[in-house]
C-alpha atoms as a PDB file:
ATOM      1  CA  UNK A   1       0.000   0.000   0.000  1.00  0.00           C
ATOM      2  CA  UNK A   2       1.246   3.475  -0.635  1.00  0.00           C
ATOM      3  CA  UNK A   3       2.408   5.270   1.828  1.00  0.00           C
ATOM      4  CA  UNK A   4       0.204   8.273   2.547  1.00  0.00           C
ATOM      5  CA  UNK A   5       0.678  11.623   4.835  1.00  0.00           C
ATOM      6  CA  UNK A   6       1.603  11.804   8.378  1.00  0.00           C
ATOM      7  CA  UNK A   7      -1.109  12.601  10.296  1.00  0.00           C
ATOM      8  CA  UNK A   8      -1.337  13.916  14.170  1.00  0.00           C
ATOM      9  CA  UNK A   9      -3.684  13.005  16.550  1.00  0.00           C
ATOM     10  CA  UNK A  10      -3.604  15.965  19.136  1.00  0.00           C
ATOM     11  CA  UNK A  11      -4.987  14.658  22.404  1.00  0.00           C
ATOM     12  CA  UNK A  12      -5.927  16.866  25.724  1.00  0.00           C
ATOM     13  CA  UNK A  13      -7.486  15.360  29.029  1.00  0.00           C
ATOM     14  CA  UNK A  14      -8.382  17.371  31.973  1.00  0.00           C
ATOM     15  CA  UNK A  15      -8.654  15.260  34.876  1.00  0.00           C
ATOM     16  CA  UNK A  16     -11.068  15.462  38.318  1.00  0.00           C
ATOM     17  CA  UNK A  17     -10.003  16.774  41.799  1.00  0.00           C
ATOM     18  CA  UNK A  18      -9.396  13.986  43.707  1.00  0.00           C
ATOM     19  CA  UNK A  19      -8.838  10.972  42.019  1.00  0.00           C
ATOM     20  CA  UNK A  20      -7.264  12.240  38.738  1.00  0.00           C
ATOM     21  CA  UNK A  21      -9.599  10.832  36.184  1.00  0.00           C
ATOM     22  CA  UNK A  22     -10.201  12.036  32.823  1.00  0.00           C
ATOM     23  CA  UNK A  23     -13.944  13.591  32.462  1.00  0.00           C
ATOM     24  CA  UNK A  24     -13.084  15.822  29.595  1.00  0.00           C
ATOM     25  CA  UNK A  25     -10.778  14.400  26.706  1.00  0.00           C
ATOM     26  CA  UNK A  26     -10.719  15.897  23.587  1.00  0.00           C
ATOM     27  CA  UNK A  27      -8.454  15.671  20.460  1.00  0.00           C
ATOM     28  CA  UNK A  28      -8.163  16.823  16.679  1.00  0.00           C
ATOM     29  CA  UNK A  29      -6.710  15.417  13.959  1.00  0.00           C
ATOM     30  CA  UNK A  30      -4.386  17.321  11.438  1.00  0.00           C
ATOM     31  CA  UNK A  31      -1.584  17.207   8.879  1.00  0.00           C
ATOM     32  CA  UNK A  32       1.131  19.325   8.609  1.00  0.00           C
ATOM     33  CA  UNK A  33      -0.906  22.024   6.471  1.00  0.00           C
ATOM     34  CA  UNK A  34      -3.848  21.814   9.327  1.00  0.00           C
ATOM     35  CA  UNK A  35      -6.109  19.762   7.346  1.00  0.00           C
ATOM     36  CA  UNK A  36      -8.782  18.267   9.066  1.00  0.00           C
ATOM     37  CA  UNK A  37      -9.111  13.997   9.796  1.00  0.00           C
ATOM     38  CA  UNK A  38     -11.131  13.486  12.648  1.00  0.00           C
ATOM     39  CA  UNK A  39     -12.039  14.989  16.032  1.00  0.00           C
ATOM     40  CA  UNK A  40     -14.086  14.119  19.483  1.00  0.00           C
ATOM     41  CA  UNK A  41     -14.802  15.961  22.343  1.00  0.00           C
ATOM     42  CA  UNK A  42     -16.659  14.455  25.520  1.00  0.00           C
ATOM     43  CA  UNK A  43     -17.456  14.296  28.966  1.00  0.00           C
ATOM     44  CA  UNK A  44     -17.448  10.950  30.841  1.00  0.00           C
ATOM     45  CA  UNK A  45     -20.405  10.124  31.919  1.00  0.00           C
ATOM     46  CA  UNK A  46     -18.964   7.608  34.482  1.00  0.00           C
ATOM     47  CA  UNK A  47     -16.468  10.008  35.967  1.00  0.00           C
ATOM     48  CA  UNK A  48     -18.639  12.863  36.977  1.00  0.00           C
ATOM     49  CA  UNK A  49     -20.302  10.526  39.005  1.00  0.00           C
ATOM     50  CA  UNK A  50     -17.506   9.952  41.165  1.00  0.00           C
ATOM     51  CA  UNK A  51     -15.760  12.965  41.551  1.00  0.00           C
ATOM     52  CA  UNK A  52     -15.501  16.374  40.554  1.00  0.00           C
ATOM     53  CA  UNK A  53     -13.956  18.728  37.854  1.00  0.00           C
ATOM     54  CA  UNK A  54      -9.949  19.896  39.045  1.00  0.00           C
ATOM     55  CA  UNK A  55     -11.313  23.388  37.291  1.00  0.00           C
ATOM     56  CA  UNK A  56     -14.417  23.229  38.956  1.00  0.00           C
ATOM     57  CA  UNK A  57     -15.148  27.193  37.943  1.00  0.00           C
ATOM     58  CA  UNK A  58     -15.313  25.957  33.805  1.00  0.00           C
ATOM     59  CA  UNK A  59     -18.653  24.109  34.310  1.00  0.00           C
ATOM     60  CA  UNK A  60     -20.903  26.738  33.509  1.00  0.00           C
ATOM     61  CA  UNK A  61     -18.653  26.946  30.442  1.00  0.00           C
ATOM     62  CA  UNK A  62     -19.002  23.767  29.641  1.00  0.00           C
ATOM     63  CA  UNK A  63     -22.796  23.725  30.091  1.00  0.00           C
ATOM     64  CA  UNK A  64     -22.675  26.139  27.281  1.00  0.00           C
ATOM     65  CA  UNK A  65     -20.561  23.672  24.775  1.00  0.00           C
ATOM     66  CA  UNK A  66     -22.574  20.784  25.687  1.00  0.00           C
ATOM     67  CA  UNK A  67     -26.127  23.519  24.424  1.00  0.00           C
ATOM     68  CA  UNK A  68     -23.992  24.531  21.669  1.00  0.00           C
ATOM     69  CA  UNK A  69     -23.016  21.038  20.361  1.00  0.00           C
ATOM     70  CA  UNK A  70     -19.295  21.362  21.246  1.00  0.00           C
ATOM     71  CA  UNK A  71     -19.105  18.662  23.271  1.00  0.00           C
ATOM     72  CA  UNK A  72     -21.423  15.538  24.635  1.00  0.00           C
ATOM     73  CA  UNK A  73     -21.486  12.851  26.688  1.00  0.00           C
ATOM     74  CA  UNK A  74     -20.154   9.685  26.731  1.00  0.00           C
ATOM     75  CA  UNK A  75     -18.942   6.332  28.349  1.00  0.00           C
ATOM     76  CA  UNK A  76     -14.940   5.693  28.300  1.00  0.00           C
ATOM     77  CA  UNK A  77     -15.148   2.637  26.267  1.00  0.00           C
ATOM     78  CA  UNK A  78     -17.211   4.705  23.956  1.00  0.00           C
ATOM     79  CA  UNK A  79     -14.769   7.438  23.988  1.00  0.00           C
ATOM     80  CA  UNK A  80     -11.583   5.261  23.379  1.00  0.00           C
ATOM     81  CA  UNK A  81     -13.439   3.012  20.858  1.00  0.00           C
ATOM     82  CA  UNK A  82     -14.200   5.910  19.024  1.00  0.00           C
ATOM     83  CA  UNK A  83     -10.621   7.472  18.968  1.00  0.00           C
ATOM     84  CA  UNK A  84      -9.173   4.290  18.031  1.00  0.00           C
ATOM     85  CA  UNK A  85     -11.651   3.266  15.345  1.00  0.00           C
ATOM     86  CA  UNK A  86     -10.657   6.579  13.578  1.00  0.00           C
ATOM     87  CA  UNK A  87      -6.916   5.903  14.012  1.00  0.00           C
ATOM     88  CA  UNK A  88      -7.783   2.528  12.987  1.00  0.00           C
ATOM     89  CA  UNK A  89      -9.402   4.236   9.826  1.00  0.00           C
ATOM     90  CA  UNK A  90      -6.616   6.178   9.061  1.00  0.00           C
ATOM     91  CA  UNK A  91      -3.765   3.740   9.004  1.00  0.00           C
ATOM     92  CA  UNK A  92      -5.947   1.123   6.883  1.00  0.00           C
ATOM     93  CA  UNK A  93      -5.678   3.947   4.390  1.00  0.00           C
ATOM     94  CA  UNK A  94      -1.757   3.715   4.748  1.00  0.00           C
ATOM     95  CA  UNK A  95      -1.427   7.048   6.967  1.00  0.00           C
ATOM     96  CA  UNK A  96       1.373   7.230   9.701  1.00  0.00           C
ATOM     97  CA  UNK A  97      -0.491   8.221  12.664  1.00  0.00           C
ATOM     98  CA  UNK A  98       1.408  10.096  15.132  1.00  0.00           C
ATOM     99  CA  UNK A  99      -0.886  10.354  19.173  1.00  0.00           C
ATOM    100  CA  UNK A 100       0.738  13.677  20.471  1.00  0.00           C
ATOM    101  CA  UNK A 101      -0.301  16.139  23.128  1.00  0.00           C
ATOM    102  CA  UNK A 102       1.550  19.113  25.228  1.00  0.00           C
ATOM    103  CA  UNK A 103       3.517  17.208  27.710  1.00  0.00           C
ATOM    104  CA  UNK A 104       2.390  14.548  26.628  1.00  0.00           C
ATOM    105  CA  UNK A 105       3.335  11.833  29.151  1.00  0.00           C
ATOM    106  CA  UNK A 106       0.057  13.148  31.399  1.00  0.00           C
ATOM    107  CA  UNK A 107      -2.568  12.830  29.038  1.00  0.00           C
ATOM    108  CA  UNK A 108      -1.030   9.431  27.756  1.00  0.00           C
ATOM    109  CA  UNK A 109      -0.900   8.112  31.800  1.00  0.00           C
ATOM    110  CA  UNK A 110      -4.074   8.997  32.868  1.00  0.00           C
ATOM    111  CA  UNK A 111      -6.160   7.969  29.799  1.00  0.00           C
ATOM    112  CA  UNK A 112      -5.332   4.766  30.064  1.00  0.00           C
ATOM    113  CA  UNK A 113      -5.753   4.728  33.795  1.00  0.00           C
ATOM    114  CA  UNK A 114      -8.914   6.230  33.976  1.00  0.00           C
ATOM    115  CA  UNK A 115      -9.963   3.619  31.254  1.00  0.00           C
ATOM    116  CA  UNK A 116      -8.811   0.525  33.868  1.00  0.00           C
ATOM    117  CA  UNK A 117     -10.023   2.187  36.606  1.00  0.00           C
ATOM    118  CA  UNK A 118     -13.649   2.796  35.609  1.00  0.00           C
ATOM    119  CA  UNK A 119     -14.019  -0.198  33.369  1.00  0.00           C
ATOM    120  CA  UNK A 120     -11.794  -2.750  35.796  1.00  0.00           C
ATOM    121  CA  UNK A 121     -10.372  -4.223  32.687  1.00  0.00           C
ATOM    122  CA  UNK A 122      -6.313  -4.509  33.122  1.00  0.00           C
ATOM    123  CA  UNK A 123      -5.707  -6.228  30.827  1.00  0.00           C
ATOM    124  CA  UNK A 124      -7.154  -4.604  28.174  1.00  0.00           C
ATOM    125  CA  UNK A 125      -5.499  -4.153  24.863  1.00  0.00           C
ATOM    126  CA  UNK A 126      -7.164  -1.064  24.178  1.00  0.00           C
ATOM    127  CA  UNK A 127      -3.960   1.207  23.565  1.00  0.00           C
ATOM    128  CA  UNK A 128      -1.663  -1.277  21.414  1.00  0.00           C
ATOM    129  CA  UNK A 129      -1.891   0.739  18.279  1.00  0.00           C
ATOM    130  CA  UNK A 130      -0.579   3.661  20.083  1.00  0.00           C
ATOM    131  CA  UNK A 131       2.646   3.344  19.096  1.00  0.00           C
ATOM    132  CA  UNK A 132       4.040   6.246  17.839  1.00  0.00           C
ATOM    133  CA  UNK A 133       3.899   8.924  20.398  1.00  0.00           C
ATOM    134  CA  UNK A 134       5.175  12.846  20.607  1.00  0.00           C
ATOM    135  CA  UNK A 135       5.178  15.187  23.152  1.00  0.00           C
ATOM    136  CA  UNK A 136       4.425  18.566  21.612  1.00  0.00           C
ATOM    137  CA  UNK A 137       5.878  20.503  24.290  1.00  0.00           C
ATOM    138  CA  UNK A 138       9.222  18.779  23.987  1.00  0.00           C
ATOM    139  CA  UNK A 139       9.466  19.330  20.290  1.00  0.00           C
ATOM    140  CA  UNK A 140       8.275  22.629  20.616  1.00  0.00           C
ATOM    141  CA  UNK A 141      11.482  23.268  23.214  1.00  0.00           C
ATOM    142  CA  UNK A 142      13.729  21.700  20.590  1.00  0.00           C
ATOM    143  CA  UNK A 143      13.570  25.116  18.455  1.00  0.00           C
ATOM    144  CA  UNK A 144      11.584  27.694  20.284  1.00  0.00           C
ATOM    145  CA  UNK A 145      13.270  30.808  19.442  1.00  0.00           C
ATOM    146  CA  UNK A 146      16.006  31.732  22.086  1.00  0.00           C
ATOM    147  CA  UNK A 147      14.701  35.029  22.399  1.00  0.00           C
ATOM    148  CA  UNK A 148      11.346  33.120  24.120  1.00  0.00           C
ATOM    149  CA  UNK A 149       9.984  34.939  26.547  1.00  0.00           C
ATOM    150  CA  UNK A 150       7.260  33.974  29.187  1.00  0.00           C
ATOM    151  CA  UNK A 151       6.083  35.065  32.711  1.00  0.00           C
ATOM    152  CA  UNK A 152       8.551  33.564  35.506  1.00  0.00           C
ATOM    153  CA  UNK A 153       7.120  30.539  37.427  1.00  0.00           C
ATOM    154  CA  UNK A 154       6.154  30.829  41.080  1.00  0.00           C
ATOM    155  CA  UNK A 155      10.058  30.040  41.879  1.00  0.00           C
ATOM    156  CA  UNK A 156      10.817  33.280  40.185  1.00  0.00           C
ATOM    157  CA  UNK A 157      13.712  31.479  38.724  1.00  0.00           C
ATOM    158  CA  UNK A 158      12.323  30.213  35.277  1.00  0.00           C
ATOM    159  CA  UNK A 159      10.342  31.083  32.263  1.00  0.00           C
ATOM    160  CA  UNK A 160       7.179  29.450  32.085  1.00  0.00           C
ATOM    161  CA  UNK A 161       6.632  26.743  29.366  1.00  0.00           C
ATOM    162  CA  UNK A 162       3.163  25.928  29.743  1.00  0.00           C
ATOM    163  CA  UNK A 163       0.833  25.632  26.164  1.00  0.00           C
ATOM    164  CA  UNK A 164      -0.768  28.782  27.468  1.00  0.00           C
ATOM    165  CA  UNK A 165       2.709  30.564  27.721  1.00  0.00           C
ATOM    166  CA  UNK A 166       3.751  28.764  24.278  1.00  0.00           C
ATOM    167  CA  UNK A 167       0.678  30.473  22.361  1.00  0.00           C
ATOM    168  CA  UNK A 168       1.159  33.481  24.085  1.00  0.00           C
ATOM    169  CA  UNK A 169       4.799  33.808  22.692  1.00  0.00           C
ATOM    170  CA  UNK A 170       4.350  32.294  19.573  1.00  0.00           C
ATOM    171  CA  UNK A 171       1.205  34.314  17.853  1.00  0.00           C
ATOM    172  CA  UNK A 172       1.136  37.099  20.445  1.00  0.00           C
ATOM    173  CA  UNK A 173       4.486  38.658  21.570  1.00  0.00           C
ATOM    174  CA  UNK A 174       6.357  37.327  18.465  1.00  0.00           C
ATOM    175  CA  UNK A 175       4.077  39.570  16.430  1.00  0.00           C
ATOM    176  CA  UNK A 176       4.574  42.435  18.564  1.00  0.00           C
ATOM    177  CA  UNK A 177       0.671  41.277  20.338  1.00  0.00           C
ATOM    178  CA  UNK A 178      -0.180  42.204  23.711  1.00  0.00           C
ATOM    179  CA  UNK A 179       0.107  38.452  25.704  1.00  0.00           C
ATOM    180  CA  UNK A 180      -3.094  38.481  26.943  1.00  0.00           C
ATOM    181  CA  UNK A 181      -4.502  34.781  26.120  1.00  0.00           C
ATOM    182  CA  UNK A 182      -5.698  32.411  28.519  1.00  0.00           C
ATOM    183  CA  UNK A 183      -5.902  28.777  28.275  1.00  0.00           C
ATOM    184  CA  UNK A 184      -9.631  27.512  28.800  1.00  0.00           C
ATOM    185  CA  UNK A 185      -9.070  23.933  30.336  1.00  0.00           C
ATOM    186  CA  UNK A 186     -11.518  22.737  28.934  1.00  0.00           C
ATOM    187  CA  UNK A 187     -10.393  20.157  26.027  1.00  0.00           C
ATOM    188  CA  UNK A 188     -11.673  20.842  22.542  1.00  0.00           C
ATOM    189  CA  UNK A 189     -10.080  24.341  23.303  1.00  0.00           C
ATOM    190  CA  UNK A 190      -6.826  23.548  24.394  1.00  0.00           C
ATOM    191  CA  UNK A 191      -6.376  21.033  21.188  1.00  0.00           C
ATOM    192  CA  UNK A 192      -6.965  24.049  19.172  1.00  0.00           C
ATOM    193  CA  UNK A 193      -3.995  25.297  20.636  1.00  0.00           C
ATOM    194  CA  UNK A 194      -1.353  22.431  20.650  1.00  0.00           C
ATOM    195  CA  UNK A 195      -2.356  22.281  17.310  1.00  0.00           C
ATOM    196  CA  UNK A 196      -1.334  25.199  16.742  1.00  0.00           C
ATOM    197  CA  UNK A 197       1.592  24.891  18.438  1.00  0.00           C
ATOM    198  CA  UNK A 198       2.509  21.924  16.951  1.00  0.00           C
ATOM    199  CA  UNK A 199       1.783  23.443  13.045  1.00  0.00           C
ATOM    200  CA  UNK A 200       4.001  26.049  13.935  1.00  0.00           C
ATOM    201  CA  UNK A 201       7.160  23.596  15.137  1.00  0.00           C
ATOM    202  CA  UNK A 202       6.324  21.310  11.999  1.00  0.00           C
ATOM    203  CA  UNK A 203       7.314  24.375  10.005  1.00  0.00           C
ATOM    204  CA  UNK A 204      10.993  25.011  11.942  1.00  0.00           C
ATOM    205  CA  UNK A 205      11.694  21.212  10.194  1.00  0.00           C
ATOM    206  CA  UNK A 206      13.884  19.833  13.704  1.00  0.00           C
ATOM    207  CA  UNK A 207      13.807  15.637  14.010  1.00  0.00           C
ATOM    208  CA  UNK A 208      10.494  15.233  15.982  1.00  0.00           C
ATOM    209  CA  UNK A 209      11.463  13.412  19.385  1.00  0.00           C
ATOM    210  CA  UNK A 210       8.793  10.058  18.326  1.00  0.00           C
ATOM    211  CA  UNK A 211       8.819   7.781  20.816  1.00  0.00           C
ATOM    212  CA  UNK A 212       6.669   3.953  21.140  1.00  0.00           C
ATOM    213  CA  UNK A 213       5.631   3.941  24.695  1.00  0.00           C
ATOM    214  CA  UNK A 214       5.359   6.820  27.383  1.00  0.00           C
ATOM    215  CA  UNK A 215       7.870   6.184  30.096  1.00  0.00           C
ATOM    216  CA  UNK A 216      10.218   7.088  26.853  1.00  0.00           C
ATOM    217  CA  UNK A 217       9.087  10.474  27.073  1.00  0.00           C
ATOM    218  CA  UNK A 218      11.807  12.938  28.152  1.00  0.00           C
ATOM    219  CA  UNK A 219      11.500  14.682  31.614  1.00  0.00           C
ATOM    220  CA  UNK A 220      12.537  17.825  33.107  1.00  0.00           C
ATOM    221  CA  UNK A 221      11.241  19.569  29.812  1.00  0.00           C
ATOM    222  CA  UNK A 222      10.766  22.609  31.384  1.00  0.00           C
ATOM    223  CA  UNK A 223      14.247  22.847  32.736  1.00  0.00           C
ATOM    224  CA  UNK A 224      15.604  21.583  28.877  1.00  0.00           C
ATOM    225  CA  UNK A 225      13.544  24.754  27.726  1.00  0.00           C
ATOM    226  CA  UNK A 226      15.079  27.339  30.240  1.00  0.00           C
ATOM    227  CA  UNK A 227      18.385  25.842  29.712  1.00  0.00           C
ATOM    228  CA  UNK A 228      18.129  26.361  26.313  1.00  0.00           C
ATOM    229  CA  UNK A 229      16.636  29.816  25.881  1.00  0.00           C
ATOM    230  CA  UNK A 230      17.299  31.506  29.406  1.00  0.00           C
ATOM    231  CA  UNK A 231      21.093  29.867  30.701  1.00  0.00           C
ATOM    232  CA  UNK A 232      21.817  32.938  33.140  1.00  0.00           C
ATOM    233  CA  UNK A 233      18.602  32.109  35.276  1.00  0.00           C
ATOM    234  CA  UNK A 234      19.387  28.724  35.849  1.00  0.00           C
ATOM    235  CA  UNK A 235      22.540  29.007  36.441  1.00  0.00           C
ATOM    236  CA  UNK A 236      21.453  31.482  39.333  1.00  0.00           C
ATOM    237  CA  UNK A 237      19.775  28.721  40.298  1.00  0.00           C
ATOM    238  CA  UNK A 238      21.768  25.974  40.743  1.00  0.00           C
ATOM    239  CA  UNK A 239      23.712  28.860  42.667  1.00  0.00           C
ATOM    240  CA  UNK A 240      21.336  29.048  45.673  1.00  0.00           C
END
């Protein structure tokens, strides 16, 4: 079969209070021009049962995407059925499907585990075809101008390197915009956003950091990042 594009699934979870389950998960799928694959955005029906929202202050927003069609409920197996039946789709037609999300290693943890948790299966095979796997916010920090900046982090030590901080920098400040964007939490949002983020990396043409399974995922990106682009305030650091 002939091989067609690369495609990128661009995944975001938000996760409850307590026990860290996803209720909200969310992705989009895209080529390197943006064109459009696939999509799904949903609330678990299961989870919200069980425990609440971690940004318990976006559910009056989210009352308004589930009236406005944004968004709709639905079980977990549903949910990861559907994802994988498009990525299933996609592949048969001789894509190279690419599961990616801003760091990455958090939505690609606590999918899964909120999958065993709610439907007891462990041994499920549910996530064997996710085998090529990015984390956005690594290759992002690969060739983020060194110019970047960001607001400092609560340590007042480091540049932040959030997605929210990311956009800011890379469609606000870098064309002379007044930072001012803030990240919504809420999922079919924030995949708008890592995908642009990741469009706009694609373009800068560094080796994207693929990896098969998610404890391959770098760590410390944040640190990589300010070691990269800001050298004098972490060396202050590792002064104190």
């Amino acid at each position: 079969m002939k091989k067609q594009r690369t495609l990128f699934v661009v995944l975001d979870i938000e996760t409850t209070d307590k026990k860290r389950l996803a209720f909200d998960v969310a992705w989009t799928i895209t080529d390197k021009q943006g064109a459009d694959y696939g999509s799904g955005s949903y609330l678990i029906s299961e989870v919200l049962k069980i425990d609440r929202p971690y940004y318990k202050d976006r559910w009056s927003q989210y009352l308004l995407d589930l009236e406005a069609g944004k968004i709709a409920y639905a079980t977990i197996s549903e949910v990861i059925d559907t994802l994988n039946q498009q990525i299933s789709d996609l592949k048969e037609k001789g894509h190279r499907v690419i599961l990616c999300a801003y760091n990455a290693r958090f939505d690609m943890t606590w999918l899964p585990y909120t999958y065993i948790q709610i439907t007891g299966d462990k041994s499920t095979d549910k996530f064997d075809q996710w085998t090529d796997l990015l984390d956005i916010w690594a290759f992002w920090g690969q060739s983020v101008p060194k110019q970047y900046v960001a607001e400092l982090t609560d340590s007042g030590k480091y540049l932040s390197t959030s997605a929210e901080s990311a956009w800011r920098y890379e469609f606000q400040i870098a064309d002379n915009q007044l930072p001012d964007f803030e990240e919504m939490h809420i999922g079919w949002h924030d995949v708008a956003i890592e995908k642009d983020i990741l469009l706009r990396t694609l373009k800068r043409k560094k080796k994207m950091p693929i990896v098969q399974c998610k404890e391959q995922f770098a760590g410390a990106v944040w640190k990589k990042i300010n070691d990269r682009v800001n050298p004098a305030t972490v060396s202050q650091m590792s002064l104190l």
